[in-house]
N, C-alpha and C. Protein backbone atom coordinates (compact mmCIF):
# COMPACT_ATOMS: atom_id res chain seq x y z
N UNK A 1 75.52 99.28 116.31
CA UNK A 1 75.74 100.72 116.41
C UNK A 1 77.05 101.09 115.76
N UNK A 2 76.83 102.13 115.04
CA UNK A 2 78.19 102.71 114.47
C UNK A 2 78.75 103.84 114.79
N UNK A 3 79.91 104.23 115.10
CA UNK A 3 80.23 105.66 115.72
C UNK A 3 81.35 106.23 114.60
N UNK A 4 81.03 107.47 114.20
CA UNK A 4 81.33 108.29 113.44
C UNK A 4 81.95 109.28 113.67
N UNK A 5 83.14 109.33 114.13
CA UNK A 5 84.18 110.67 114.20
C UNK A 5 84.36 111.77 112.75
N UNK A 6 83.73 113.15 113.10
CA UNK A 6 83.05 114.02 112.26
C UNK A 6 84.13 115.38 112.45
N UNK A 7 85.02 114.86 113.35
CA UNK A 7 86.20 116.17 113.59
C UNK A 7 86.81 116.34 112.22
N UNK A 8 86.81 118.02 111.94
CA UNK A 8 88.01 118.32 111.18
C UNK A 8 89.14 117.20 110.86
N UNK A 9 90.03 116.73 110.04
CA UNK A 9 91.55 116.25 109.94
C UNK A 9 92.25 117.14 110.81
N UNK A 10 93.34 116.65 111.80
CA UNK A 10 94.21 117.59 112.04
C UNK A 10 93.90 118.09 113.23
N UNK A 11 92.47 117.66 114.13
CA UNK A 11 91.93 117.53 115.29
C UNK A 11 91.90 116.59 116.78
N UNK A 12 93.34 115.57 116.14
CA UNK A 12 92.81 114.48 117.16
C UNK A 12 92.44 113.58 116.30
N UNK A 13 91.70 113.22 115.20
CA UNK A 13 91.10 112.31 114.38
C UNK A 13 91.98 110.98 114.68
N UNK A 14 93.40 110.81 114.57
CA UNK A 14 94.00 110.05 114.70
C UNK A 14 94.38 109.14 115.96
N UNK A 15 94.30 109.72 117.20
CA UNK A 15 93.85 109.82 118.39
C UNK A 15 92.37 108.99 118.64
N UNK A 16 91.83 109.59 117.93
CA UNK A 16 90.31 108.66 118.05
C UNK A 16 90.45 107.57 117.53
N UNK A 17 90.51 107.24 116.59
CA UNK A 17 90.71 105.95 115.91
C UNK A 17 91.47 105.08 116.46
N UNK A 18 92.63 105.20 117.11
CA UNK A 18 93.08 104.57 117.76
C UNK A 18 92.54 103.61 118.97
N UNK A 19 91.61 105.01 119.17
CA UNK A 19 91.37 104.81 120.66
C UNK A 19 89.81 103.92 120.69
N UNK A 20 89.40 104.04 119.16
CA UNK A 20 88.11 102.76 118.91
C UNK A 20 88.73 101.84 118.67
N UNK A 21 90.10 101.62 118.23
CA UNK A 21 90.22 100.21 117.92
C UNK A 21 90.43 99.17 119.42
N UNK A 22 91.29 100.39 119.92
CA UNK A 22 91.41 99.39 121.29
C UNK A 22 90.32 99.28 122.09
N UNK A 23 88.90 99.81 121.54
CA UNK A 23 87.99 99.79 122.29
C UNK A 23 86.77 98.26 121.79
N UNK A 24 87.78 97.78 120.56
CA UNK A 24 86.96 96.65 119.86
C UNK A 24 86.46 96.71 118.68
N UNK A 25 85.95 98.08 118.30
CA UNK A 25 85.63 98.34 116.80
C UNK A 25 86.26 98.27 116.15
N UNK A 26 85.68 97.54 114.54
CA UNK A 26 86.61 96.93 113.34
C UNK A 26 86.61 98.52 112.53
N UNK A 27 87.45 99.24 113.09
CA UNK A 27 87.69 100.65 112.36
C UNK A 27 88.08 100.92 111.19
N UNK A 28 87.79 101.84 110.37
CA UNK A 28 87.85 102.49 109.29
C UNK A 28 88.39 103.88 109.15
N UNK A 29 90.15 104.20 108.24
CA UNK A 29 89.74 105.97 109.19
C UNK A 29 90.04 106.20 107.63
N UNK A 30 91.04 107.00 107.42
CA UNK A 30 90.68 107.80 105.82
C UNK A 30 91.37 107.35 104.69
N UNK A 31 90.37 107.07 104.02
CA UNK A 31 90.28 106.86 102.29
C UNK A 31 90.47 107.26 101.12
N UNK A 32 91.38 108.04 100.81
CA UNK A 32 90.94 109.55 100.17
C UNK A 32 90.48 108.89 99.10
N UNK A 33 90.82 107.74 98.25
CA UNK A 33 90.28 107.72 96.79
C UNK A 33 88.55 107.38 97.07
N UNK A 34 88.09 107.26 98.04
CA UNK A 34 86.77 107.41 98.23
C UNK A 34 86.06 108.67 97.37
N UNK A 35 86.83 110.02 98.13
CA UNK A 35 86.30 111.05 97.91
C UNK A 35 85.92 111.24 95.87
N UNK A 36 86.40 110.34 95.11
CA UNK A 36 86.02 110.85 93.73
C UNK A 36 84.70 110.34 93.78
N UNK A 37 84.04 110.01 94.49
CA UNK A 37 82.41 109.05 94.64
C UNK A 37 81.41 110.16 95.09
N UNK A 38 82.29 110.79 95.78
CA UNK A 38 81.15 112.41 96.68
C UNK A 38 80.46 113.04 95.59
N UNK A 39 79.55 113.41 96.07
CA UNK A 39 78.94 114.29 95.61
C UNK A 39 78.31 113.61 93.61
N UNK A 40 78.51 112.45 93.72
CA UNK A 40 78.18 111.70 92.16
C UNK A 40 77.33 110.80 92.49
N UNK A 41 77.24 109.98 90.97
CA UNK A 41 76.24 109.17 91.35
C UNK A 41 76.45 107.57 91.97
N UNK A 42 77.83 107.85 92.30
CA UNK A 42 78.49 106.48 92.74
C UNK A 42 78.74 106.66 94.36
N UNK A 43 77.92 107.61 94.59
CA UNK A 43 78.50 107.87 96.02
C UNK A 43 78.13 106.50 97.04
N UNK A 44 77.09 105.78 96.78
CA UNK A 44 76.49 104.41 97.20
C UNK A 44 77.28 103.65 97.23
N UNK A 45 78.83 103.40 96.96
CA UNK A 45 79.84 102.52 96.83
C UNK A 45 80.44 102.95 98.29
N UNK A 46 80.52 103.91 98.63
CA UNK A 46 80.62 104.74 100.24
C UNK A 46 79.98 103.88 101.01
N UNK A 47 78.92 104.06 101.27
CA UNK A 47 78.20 103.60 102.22
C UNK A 47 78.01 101.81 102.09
N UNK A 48 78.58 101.30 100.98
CA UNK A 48 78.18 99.79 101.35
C UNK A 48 79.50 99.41 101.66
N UNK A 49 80.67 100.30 101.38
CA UNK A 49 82.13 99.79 102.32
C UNK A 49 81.53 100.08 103.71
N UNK A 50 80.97 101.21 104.20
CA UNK A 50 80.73 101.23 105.34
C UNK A 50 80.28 100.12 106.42
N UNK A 51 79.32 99.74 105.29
CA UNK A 51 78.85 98.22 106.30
C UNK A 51 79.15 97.49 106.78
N UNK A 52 80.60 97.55 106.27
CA UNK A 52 81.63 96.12 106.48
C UNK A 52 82.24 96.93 107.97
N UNK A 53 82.37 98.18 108.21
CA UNK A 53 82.90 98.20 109.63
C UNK A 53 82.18 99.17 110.46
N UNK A 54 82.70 99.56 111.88
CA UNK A 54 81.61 99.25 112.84
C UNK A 54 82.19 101.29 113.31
N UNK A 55 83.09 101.72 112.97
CA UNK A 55 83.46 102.91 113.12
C UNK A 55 84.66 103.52 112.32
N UNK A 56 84.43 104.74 111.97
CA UNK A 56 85.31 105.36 111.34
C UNK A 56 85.68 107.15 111.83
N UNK A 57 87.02 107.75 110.95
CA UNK A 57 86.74 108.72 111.33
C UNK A 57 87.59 109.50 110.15
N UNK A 58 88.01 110.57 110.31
CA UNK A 58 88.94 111.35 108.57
C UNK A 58 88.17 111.61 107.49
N UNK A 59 88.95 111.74 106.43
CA UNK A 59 88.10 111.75 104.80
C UNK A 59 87.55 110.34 104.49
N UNK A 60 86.63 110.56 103.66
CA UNK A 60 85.85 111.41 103.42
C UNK A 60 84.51 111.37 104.73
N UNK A 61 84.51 110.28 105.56
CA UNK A 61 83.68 109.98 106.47
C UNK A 61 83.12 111.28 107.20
N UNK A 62 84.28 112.33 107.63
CA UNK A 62 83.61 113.49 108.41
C UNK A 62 82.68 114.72 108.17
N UNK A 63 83.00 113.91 106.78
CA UNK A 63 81.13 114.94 105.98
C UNK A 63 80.04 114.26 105.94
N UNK A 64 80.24 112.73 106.27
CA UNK A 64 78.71 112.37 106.28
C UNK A 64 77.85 112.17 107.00
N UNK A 65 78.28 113.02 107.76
CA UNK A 65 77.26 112.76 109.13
C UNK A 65 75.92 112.48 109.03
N UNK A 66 74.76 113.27 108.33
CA UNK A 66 74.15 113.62 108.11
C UNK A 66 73.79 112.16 107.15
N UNK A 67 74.13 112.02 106.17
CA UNK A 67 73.76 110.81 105.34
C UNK A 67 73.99 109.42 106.26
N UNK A 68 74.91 109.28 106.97
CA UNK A 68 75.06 108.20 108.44
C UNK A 68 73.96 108.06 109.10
N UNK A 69 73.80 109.11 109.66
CA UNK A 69 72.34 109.22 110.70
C UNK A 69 71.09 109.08 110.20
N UNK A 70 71.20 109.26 108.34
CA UNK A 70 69.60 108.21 107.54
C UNK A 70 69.78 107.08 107.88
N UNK A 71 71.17 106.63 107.04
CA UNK A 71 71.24 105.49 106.58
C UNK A 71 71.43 104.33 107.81
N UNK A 72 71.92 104.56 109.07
CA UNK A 72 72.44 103.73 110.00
C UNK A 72 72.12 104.23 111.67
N UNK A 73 70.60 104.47 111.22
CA UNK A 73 70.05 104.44 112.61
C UNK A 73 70.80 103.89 114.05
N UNK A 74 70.68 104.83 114.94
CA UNK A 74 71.49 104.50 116.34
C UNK A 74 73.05 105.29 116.24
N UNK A 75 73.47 105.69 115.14
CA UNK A 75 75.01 105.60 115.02
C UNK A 75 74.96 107.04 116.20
N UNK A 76 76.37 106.73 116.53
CA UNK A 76 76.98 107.89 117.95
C UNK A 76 78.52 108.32 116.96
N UNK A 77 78.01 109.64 117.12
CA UNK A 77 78.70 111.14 116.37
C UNK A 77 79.93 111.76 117.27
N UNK A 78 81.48 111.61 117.04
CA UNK A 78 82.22 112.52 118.40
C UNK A 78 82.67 113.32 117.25
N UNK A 79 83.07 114.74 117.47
CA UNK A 79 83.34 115.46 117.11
C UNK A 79 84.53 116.13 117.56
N UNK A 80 85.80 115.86 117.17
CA UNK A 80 86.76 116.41 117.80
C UNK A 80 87.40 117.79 117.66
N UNK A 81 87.74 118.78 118.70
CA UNK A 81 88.03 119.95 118.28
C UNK A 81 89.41 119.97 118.51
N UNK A 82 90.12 121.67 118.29
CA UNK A 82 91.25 122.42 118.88
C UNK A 82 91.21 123.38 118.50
N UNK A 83 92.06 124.69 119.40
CA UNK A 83 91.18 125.22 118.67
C UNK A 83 92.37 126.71 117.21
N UNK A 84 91.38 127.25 116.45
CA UNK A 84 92.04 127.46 115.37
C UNK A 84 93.32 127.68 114.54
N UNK A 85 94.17 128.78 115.89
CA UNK A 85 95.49 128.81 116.15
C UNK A 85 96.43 127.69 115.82
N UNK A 86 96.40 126.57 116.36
CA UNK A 86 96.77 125.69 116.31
C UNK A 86 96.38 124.24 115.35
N UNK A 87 95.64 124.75 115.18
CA UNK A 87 95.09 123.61 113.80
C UNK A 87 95.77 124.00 112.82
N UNK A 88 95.56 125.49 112.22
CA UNK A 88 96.12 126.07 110.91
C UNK A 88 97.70 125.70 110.81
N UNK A 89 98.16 126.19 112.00
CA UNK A 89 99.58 125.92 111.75
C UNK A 89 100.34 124.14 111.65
N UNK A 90 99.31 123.14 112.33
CA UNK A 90 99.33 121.80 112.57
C UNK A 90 98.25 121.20 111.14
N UNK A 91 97.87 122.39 110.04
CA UNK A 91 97.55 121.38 108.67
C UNK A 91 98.10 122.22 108.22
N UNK A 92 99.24 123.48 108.11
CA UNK A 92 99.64 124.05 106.80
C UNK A 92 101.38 123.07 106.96
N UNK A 93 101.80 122.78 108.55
CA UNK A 93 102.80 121.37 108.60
C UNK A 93 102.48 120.87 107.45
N UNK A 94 101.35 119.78 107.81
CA UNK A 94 100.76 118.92 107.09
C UNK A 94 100.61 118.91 105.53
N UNK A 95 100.36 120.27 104.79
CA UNK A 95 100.05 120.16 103.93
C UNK A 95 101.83 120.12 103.19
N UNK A 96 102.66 121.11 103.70
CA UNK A 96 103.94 121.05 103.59
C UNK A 96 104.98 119.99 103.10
N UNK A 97 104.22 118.97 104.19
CA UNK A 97 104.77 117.65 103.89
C UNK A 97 103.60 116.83 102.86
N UNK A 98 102.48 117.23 101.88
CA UNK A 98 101.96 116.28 101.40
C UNK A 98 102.03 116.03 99.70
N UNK A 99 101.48 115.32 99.23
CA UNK A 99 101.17 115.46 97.84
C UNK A 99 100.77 116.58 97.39
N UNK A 100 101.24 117.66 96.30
CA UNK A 100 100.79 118.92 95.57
C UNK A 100 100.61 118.45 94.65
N UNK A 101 100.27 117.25 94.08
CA UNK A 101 100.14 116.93 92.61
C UNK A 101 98.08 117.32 92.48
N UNK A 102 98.16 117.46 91.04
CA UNK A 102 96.92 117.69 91.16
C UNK A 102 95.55 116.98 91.20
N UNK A 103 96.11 115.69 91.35
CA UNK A 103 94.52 114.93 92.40
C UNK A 103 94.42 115.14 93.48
N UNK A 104 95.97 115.53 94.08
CA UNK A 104 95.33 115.69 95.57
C UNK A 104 94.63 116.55 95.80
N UNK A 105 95.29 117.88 95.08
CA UNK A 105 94.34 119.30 94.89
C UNK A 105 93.03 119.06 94.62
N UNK A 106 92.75 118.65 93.45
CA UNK A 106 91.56 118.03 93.24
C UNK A 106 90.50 117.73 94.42
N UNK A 107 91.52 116.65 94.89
CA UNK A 107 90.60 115.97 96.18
C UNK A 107 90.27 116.77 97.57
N UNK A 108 91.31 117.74 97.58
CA UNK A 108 91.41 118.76 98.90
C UNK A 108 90.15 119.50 98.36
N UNK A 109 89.99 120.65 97.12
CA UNK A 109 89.08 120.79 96.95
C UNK A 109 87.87 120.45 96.53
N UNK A 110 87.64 119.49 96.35
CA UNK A 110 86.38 118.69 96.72
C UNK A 110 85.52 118.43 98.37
N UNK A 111 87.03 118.34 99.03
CA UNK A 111 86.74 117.82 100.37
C UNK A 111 86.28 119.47 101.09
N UNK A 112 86.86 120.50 100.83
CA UNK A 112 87.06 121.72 102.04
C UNK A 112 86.14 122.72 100.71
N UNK A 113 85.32 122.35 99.70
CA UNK A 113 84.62 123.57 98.95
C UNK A 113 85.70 124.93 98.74
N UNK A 114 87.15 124.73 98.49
CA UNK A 114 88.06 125.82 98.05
C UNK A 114 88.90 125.13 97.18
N UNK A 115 89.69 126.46 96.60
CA UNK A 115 90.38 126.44 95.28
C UNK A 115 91.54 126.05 95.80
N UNK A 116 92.04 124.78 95.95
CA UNK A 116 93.43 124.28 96.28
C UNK A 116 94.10 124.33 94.99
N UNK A 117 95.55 124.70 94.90
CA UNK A 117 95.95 124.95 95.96
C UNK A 117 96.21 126.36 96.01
N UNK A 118 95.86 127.14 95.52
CA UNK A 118 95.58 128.94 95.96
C UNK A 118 94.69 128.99 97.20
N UNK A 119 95.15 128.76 97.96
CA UNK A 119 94.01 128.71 99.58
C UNK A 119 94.51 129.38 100.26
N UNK A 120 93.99 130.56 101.09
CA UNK A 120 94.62 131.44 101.74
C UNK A 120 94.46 130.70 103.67
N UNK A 121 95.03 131.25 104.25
CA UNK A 121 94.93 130.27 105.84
C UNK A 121 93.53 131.15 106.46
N UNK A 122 93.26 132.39 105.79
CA UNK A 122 91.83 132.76 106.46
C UNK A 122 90.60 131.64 105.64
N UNK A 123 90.63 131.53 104.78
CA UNK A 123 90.11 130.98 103.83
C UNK A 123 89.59 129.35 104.59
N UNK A 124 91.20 128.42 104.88
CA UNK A 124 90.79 127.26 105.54
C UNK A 124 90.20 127.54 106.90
N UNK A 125 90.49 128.10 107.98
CA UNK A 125 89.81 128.85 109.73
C UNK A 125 88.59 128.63 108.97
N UNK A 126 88.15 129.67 108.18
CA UNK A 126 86.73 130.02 107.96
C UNK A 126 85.80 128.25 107.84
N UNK A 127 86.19 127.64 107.18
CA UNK A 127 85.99 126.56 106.92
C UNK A 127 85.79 125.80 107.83
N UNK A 128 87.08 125.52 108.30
CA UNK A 128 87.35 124.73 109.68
C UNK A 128 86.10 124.99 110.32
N UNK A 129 85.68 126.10 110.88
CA UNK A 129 85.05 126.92 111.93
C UNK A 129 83.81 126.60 111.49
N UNK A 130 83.43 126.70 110.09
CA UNK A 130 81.71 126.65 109.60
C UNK A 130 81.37 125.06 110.00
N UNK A 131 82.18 123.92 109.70
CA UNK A 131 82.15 122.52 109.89
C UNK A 131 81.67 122.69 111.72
N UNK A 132 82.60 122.90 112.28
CA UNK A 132 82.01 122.91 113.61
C UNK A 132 80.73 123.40 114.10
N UNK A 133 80.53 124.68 113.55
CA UNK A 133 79.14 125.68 113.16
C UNK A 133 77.84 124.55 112.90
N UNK A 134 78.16 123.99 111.98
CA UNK A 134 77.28 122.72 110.82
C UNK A 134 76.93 122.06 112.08
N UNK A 135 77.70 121.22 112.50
CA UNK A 135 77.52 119.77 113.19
C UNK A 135 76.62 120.38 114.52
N UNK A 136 77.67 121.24 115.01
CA UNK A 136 76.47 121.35 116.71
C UNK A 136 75.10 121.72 116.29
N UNK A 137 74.76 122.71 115.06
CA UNK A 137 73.76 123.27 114.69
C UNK A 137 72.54 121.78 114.25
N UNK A 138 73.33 120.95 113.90
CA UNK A 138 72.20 119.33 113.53
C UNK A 138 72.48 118.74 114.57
N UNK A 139 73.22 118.92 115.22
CA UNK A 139 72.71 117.75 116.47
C UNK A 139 72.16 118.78 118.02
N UNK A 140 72.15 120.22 117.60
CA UNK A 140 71.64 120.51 118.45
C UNK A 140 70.30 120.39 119.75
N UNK A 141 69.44 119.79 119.04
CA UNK A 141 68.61 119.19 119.87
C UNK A 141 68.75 117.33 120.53
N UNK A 142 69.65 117.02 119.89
CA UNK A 142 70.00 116.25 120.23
C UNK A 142 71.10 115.46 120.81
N UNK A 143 71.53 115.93 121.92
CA UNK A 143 73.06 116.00 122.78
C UNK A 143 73.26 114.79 122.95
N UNK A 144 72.01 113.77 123.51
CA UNK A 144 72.94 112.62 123.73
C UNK A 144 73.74 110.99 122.57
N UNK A 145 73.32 112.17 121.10
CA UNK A 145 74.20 111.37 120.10
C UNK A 145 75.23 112.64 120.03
N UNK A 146 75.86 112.99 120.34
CA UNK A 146 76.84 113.76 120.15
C UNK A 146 78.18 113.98 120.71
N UNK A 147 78.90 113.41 120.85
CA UNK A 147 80.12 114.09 121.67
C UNK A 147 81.33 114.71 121.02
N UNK A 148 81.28 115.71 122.12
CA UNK A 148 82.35 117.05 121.27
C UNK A 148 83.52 116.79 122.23
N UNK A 149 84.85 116.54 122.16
CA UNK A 149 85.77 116.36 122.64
C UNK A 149 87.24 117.22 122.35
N UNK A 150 88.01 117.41 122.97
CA UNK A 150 89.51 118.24 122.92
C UNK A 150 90.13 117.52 123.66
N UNK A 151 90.87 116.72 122.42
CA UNK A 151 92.34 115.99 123.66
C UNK A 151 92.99 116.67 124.41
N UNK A 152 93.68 117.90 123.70
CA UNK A 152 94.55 119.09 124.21
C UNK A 152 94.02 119.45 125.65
N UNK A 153 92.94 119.48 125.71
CA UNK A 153 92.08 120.15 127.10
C UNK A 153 91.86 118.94 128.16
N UNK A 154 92.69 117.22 127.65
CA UNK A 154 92.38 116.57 128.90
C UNK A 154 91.51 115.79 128.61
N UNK A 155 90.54 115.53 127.55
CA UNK A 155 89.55 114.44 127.46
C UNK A 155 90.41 113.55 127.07
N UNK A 156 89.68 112.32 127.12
CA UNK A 156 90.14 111.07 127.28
C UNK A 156 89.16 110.05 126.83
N UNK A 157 89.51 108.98 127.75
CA UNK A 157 88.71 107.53 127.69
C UNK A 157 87.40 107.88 129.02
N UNK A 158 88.04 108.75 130.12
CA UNK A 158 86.62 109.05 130.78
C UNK A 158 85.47 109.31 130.00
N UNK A 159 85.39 110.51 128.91
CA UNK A 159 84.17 110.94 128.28
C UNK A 159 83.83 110.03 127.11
N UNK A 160 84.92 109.51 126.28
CA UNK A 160 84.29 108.60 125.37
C UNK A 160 84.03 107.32 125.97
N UNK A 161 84.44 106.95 126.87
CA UNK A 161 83.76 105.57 127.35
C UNK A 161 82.22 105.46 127.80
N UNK A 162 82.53 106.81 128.91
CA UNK A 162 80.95 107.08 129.06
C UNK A 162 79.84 107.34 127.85
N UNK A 163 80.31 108.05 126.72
CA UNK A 163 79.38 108.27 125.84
C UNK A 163 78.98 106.82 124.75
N UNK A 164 79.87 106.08 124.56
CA UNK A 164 80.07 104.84 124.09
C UNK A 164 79.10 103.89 125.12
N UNK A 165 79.17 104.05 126.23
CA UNK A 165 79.18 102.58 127.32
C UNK A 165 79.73 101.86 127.61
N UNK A 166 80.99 102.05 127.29
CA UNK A 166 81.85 100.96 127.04
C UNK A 166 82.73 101.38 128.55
N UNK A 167 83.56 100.25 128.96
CA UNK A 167 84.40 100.36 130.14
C UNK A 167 85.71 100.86 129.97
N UNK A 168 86.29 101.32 130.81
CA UNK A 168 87.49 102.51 130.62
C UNK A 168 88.94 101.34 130.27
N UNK A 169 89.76 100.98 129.10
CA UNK A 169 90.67 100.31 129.45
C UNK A 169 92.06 100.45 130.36
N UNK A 170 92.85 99.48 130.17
CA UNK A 170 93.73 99.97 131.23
C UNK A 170 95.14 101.03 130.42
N UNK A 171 94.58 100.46 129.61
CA UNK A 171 96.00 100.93 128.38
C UNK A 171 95.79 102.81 128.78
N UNK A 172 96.83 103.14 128.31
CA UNK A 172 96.68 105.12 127.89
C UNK A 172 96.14 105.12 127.32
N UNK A 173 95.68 106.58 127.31
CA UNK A 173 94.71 107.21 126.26
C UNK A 173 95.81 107.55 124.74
N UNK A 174 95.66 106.53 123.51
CA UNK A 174 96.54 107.02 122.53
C UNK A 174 96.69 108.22 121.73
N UNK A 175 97.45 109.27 122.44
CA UNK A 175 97.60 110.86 122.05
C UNK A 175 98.54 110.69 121.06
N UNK A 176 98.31 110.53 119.40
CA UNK A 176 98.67 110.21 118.48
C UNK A 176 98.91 111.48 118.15
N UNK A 177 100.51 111.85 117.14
CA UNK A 177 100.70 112.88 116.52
C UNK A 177 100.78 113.88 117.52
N UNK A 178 100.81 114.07 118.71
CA UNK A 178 100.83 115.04 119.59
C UNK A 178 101.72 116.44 119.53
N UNK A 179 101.06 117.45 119.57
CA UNK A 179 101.04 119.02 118.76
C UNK A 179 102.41 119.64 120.00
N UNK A 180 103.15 120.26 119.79
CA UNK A 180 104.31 120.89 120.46
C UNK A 180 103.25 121.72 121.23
N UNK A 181 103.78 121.89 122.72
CA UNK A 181 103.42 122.66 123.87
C UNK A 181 103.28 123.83 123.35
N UNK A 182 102.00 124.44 124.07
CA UNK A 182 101.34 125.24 123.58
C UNK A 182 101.59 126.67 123.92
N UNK A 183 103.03 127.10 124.70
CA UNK A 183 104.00 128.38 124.36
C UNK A 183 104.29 128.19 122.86
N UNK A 184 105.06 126.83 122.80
CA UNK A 184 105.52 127.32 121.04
C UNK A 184 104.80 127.20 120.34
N UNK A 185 103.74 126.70 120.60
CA UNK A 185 102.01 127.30 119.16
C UNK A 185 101.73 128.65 119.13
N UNK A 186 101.70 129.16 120.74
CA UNK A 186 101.60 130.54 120.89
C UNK A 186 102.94 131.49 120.10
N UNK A 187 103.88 130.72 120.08
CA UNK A 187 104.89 132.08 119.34
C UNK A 187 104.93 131.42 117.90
N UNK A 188 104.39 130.30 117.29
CA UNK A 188 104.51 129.93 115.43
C UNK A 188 102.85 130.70 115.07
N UNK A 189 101.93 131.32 116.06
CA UNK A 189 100.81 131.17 115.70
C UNK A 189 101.47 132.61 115.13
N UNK A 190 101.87 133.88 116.04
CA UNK A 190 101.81 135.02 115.34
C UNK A 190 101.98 135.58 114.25
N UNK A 191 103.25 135.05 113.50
CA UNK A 191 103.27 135.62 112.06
C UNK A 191 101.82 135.12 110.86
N UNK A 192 101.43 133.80 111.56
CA UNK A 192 100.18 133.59 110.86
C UNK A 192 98.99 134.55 111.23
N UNK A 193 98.69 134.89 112.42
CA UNK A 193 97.78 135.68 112.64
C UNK A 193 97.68 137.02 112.12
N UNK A 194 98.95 137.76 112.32
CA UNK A 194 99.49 138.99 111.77
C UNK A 194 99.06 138.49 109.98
N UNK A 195 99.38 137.74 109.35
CA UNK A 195 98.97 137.41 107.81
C UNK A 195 97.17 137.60 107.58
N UNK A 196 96.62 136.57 108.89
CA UNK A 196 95.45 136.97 108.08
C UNK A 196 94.36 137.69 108.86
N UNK A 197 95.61 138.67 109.96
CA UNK A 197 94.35 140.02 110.27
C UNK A 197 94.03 139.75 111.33
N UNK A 198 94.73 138.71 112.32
CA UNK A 198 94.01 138.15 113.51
C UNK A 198 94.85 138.96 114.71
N UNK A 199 94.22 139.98 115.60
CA UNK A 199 95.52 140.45 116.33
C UNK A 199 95.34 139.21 118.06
């Protein structure tokens, strides 16, 4: 069985991964030079790295849900959220601090279907939001491959253990990258909201 973390970047993703490795899985989390394979005819070089491990989660992995669940019958899907407020301002950080050269651009837009790096922050939400839209909408009839999780809100090793089967360890739950208390999200969120129309 393979389990596939399908959250946004910038969700916890990092958090999860962690939290499969200490759970035993030979993990996989993001690749970016993968992503020049998407959407071509080499994309099959994807999926036979895949084989070699037992869970993943990040780029380019959290778009393939859908091609996972042909190709690797049984696999278990978590989906990590937060919610928009706080994402935007916890990947425009992110982007702040990253590569602007233009493969990465390249690769950002490849990955999010927008014009990096002219990207407006309504522009990424919208995005963000449709991905979440996507996933519950295909696994909607089918809940018990699915788990939707929010560290921020308190999930843990209770719900992914249970959804896994696996037994609860003793270690913490690894809250990787952990987002500033959520008064001061509430006062960095406003001038962003006020920007793109959000009262």
């Amino acid at each position: 069985m393979k389990v596939l973390g399908i959250g946004w970047a910038k969700t916890g993703t990092t958090s999860l991964g962690d939290a499969l490795k200490l759970l035993g899985y030979n993990h996989k989390s993001q690749d970016l030079p993968l992503v020049s394979y998407l959407r071509t005819g080499e994309e099959e070089r994807i999926y036979e790295l895949a084989k070699q491990y037992d869970s993943f989660e990040d780029w380019p992995w959290l778009l393939l849900y859908r091609q996972f669940d042909e190709r690797f019958p049984g696999t278990k899907f978590i989906l990590t959220l937060r919610d928009s407020e706080s994402w935007i301002i916890s990947y425009r950080k992110q982007l702040a601090r990253a590569d602007q050269g233009p493969q990465a651009s390249e690769w950002r837009s490849k990955l999010y279907d927008l014009p990096f790096p002219d990207v407006t922050d309504r522009q990424l939400i919208d995005r963000y939001e449709r991905h979440i839209a996507e996933v519950r909408s295909y696994f909607a009839d089918r809940p018990e491959d699915l788990l939707v999780v929010n560290w921020a809100k308190g999930d843990g090793w209770e719900q992914l253990c249970r959804f896994l089967g696996k037994p609860v360890p003793y270690a913490a739950f690894p809250h990787t990258n952990v987002a500033p208390r959520f008064s001061t999200l509430r006062r960095l969120a406003r001038p962003v909201k006020r920007a793109i129309g959000i009262r």
